[in-house]
Protein backbone atom coordinates (compact mmCIF):
# COMPACT_ATOMS: atom_id res chain seq x y z
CA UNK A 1 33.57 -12.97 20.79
CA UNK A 2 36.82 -12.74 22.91
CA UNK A 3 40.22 -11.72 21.64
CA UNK A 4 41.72 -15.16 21.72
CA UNK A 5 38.27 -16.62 19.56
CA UNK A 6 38.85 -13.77 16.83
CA UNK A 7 42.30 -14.17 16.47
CA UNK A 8 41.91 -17.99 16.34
CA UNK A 9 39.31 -17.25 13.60
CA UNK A 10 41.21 -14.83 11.66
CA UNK A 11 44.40 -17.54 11.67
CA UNK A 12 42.73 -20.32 10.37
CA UNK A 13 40.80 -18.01 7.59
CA UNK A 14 44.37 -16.97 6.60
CA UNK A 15 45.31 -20.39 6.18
CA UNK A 16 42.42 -22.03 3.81
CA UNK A 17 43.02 -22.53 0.26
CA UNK A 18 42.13 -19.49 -1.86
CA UNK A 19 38.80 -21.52 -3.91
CA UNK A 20 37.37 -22.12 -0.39
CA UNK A 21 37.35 -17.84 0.32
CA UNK A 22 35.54 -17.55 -3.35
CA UNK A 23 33.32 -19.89 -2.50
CA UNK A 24 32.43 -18.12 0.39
CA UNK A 25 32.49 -14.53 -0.81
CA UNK A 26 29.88 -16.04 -3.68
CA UNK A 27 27.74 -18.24 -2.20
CA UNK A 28 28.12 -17.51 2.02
CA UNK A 29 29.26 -19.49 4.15
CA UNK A 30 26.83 -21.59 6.71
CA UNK A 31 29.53 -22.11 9.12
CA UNK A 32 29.28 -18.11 10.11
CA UNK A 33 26.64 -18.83 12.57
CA UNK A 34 27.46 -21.33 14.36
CA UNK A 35 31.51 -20.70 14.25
CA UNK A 36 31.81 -17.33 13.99
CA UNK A 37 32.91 -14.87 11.41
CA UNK A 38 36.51 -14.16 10.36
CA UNK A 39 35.76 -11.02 9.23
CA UNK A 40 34.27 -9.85 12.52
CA UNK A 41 36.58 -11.15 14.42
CA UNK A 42 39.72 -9.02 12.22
CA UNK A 43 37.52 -6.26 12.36
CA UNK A 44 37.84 -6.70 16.60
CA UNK A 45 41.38 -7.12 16.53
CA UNK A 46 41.82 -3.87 15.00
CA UNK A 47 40.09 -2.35 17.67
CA UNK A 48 41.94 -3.71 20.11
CA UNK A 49 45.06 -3.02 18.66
CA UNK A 50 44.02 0.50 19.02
CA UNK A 51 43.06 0.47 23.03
CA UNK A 52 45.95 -1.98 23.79
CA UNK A 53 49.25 -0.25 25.29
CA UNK A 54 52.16 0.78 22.78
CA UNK A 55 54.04 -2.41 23.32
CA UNK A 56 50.86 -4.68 23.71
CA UNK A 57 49.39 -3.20 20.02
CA UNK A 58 53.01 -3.58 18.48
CA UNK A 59 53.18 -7.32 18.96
CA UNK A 60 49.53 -8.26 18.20
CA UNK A 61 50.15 -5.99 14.85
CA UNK A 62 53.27 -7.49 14.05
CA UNK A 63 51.47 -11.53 14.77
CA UNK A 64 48.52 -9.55 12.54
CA UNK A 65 51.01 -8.52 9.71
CA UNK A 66 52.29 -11.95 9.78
CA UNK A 67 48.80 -13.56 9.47
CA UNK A 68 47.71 -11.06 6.67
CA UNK A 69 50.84 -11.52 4.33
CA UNK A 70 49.07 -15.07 3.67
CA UNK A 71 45.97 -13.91 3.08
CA UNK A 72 45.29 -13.23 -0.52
CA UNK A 73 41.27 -14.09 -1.06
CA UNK A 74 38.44 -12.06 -1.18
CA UNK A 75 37.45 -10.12 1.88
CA UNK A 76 41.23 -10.22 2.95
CA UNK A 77 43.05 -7.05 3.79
CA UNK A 78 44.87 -7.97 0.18
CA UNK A 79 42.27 -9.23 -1.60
């Protein structure tokens, strides 16, 4: 998974209605495989946040923070 996949990922798991993230967290979600997972792909970004230059991490974190103060389900970095 590239950068630009995760962060895509991560942006539209932000963005789904809050019964659709506990429906996942109890029962999986099939898409995973084929689509790739959300959680992964945060769990990249943070990574690269951490190699990336001063400047480079402080604008990905601040798009990140953006992205994360919508994100309220289960498995979120709120929920």
């Amino acid at each position: 998974m590239d950068v630009g996949a995760a962060l895509c990922l991560w942006k539209n798991h932000v963005h789904r209605p809050e019964r659709e993230l506990w429906h996942d967290d109890e029962f999986g979600n099939v898409h995973l495989y084929c689509c790739g997972n959300s959680l992964e792909g945060r769990a990249l970004l943070d990574g690269v946040m951490q190699a990336m230059s001063q400047r480079g991490a402080r604008e990905l974190r601040k798009v990140m923070e953006d992205l994360d103060s919508t994100c309220s389900g289960p498995g979120g970095p709120t929920g």
